[in-house]
Protein backbone atom coordinates (compact mmCIF):
# COMPACT_ATOMS: atom_id res chain seq x y z
CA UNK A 1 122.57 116.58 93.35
CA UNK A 2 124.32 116.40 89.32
CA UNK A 3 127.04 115.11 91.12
CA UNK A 4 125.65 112.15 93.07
CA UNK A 5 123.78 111.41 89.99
CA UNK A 6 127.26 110.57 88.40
CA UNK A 7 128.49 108.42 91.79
CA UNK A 8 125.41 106.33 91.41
CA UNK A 9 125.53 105.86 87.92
CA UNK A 10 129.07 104.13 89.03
CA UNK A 11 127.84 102.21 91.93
CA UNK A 12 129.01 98.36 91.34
CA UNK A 13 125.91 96.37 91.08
CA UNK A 14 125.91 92.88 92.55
CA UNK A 15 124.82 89.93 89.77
CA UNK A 16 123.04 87.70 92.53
CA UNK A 17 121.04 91.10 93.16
CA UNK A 18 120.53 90.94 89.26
CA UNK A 19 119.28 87.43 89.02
CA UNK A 20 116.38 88.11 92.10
CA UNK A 21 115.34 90.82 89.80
CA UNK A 22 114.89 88.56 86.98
CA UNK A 23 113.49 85.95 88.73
CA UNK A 24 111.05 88.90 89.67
CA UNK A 25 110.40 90.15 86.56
CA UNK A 26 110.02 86.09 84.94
CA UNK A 27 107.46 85.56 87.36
CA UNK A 28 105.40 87.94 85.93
CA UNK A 29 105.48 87.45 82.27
CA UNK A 30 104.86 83.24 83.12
CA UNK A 31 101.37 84.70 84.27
CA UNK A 32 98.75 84.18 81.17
CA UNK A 33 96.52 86.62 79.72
CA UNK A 34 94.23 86.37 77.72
CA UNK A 35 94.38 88.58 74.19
CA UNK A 36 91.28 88.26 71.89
CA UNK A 37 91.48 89.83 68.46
CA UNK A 38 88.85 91.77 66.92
CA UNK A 39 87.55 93.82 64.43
CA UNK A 40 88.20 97.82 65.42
CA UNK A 41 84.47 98.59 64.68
CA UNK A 42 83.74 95.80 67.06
CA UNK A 43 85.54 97.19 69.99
CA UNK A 44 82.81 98.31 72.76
CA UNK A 45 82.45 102.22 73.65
CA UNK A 46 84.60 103.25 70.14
CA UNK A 47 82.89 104.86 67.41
CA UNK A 48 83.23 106.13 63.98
CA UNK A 49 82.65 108.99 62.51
CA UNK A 50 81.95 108.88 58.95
CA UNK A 51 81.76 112.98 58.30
CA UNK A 52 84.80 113.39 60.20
CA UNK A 53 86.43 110.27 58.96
CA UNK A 54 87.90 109.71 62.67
CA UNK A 55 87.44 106.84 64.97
CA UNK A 56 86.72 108.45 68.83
CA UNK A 57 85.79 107.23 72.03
CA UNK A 58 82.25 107.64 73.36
CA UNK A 59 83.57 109.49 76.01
CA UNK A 60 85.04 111.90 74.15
CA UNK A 61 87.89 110.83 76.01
CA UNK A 62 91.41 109.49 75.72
CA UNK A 63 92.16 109.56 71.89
CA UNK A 64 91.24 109.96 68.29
CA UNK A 65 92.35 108.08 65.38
CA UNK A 66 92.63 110.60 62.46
CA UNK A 67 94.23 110.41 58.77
CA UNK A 68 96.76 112.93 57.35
CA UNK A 69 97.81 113.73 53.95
CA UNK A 70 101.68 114.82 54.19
CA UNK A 71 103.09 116.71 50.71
CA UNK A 72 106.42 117.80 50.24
CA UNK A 73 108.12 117.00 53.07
CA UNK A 74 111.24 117.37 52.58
CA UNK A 75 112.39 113.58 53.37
CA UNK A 76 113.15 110.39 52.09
CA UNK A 77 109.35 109.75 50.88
CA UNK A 78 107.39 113.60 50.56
CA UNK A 79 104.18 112.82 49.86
CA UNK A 80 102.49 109.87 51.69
CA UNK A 81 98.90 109.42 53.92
CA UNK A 82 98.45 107.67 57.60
CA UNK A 83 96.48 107.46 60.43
CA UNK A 84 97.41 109.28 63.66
CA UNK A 85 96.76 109.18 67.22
CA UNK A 86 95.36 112.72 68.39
CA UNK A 87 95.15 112.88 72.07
CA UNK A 88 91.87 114.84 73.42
CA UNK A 89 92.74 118.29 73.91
CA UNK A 90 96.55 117.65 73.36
CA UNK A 91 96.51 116.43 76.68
CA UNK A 92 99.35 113.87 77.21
CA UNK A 93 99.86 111.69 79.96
CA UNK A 94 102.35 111.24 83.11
CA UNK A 95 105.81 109.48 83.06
CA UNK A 96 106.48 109.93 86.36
CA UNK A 97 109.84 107.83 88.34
CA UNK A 98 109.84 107.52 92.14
CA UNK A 99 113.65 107.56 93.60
CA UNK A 100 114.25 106.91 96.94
CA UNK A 101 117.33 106.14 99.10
CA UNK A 102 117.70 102.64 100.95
CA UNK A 103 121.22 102.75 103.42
CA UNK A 104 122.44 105.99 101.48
CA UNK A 105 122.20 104.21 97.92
CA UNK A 106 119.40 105.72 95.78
CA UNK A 107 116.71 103.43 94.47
CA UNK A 108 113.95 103.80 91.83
CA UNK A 109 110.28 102.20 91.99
CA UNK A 110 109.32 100.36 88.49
CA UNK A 111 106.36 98.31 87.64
CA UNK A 112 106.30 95.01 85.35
CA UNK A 113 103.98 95.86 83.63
CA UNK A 114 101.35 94.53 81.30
CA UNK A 115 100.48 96.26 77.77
CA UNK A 116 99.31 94.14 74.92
CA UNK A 117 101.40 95.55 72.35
CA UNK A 118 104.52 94.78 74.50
CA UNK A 119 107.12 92.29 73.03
CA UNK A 120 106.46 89.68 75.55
CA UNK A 121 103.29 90.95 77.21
CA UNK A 122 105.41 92.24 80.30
CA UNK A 123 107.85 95.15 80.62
CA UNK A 124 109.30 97.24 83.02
CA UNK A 125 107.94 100.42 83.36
CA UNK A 126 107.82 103.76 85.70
CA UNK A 127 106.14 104.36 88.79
CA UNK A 128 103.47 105.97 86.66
CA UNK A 129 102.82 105.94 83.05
CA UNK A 130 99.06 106.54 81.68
CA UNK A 131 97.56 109.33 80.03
CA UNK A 132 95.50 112.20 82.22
CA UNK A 133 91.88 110.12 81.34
CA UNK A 134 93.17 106.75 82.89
CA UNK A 135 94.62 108.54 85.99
CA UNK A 136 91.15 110.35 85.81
CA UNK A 137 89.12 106.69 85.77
CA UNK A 138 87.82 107.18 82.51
CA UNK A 139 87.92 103.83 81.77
CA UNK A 140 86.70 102.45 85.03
CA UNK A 141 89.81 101.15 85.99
CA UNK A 142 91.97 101.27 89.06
CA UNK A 143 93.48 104.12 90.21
CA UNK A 144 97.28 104.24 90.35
CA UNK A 145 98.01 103.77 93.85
CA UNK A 146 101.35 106.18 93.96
CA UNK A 147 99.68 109.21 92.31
CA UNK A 148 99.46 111.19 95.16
CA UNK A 149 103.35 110.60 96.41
CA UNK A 150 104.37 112.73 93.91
CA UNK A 151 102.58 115.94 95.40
CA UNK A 152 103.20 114.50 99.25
CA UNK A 153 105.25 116.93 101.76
CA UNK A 154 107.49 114.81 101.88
CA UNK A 155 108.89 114.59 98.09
CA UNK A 156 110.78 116.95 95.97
CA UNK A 157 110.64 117.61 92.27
CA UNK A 158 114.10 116.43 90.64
CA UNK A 159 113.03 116.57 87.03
CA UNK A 160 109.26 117.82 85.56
CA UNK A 161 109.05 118.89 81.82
CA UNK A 162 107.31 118.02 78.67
CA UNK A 163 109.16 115.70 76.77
CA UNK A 164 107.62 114.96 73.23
CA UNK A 165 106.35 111.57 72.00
CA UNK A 166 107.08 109.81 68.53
CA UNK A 167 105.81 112.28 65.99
CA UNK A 168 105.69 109.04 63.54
CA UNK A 169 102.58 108.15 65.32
CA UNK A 170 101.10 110.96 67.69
CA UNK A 171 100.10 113.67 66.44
CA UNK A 172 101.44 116.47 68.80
CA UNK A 173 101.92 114.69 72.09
CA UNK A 174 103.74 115.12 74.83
CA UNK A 175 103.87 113.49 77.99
CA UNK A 176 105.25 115.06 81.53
CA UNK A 177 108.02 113.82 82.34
CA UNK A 178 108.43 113.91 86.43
CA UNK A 179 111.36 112.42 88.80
CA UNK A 180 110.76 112.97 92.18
CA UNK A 181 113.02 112.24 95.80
CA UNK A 182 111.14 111.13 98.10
CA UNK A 183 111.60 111.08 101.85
CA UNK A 184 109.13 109.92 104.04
CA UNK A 185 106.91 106.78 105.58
CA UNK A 186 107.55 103.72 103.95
CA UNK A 187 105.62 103.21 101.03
CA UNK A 188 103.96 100.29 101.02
CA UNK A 189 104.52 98.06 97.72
CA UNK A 190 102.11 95.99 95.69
CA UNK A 191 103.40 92.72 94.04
CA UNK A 192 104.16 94.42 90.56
CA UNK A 193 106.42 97.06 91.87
CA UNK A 194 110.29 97.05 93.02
CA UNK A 195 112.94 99.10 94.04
CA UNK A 196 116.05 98.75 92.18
CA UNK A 197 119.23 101.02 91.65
CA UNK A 198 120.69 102.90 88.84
CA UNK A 199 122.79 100.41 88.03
CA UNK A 200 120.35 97.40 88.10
CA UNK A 201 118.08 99.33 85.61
CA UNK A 202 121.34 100.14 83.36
CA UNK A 203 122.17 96.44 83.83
CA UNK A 204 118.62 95.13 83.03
CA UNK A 205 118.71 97.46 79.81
CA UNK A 206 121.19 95.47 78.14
CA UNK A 207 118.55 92.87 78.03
CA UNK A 208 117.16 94.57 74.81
CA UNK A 209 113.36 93.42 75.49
CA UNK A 210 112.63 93.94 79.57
CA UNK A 211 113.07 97.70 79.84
CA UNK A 212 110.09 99.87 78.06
CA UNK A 213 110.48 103.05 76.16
CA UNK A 214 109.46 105.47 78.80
CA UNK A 215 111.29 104.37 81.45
CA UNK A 216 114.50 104.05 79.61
CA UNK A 217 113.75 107.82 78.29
CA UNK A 218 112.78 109.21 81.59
CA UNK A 219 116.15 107.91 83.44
CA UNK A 220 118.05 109.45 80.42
CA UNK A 221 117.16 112.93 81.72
CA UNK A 222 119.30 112.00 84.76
């Protein structure tokens, strides 16, 4: 499979083919949200502990904000103090990539996807990317809807291994990072997701602001 990996990574994309997938993606981020700015200790179901000095969730859930004191590191500033995100238990999340072939040519499901702190609101991202309390409901919200495709019959495990998170901000976190070939029924898509190829996604890269972090690290294990 290295091999066809390579082939696709060649495969000529067409730009009509490229301009649908903007159009795609535009539609998306000319949707409004709304954003409302408040004060952390405002923010309903967070907490703070004064005796631990760490902001938590009353879940116990999720993640903890917690300061460190670096010394002597070793860098180009050694001594300096921020606040980190601790993840419950260590637990990451999921960054998990559907592929599937269409007429022999391999394909790859991607959301456009909303996050607040995105440049632009909207960005593409992979088939599944949310820590192990949102794909447990902590939150209340809706369950991803492809969750289970990745331990159907009818897929195989390309890639799965923890791949670490920026250690500028997390403190210890990784995240699994799972590709999986899929060969079954037709999945059935919601408006937010679309297949696309290798070379769309390499294409839609160069756009600087459209393709997220995680999915542009998860293909680079390909």
């Amino acid at each position: 499979m290295r091999y066809e990996f390579l082939f696709e990574k060649l495969y000529v994309h067409n730009s009509s083919t490229i301009s649908k997938n903007l159009k795609w993606f535009n539609s998306f981020k000319n949707k409004k949200y709304s954003l409302v700015k408040k004060n952390l200790f405002q923010l309903k179901d967070w907490n703070y502990d004064m005796r631990k000095g760490i902001i938590f969730h009353q879940s116990k859930k999720f993640f903890t904000i917690e300061g460190l004191s670096i010394k002597r590191a070793n860098r180009e500033i050694e001594n300096w103090e921020q606040p980190f995100i601790k993840q419950v238990g260590y637990r990451g999340g999921i960054i998990g990539l559907i592929r599937c072939k269409f007429k022999d040519i391999p394909h790859y499901l991607v959301q456009a996807k909303f996050e607040p702190g995105n440049f632009g609101l909207i960005q593409l991202s992979p088939t599944i990317q949310a820590t192990h309390s949102n794909l447990e409901k902590i939150h209340g919200g809706t369950k991803n809807p492809f969750l289970n495709i990745f331990k159907s019959k009818y897929s195989k495990t390309i890639i799965k291994k923890n791949v670490s998170e920026d250690g500028g901000r997390f403190l210890k976190k990784t995240n699994i990072h799972w590709i999986i070939n899929y060969d079954g029924p037709k999945i059935k898509l919601i408006k937010s997701y679309k297949w696309i190829t290798y070379a769309e996604l390499d294409e839609l890269i160069r756009y600087k602001t459209i393709v997220n972090p995680h999915l542009r690290a998860i293909v680079s294990l390909l």
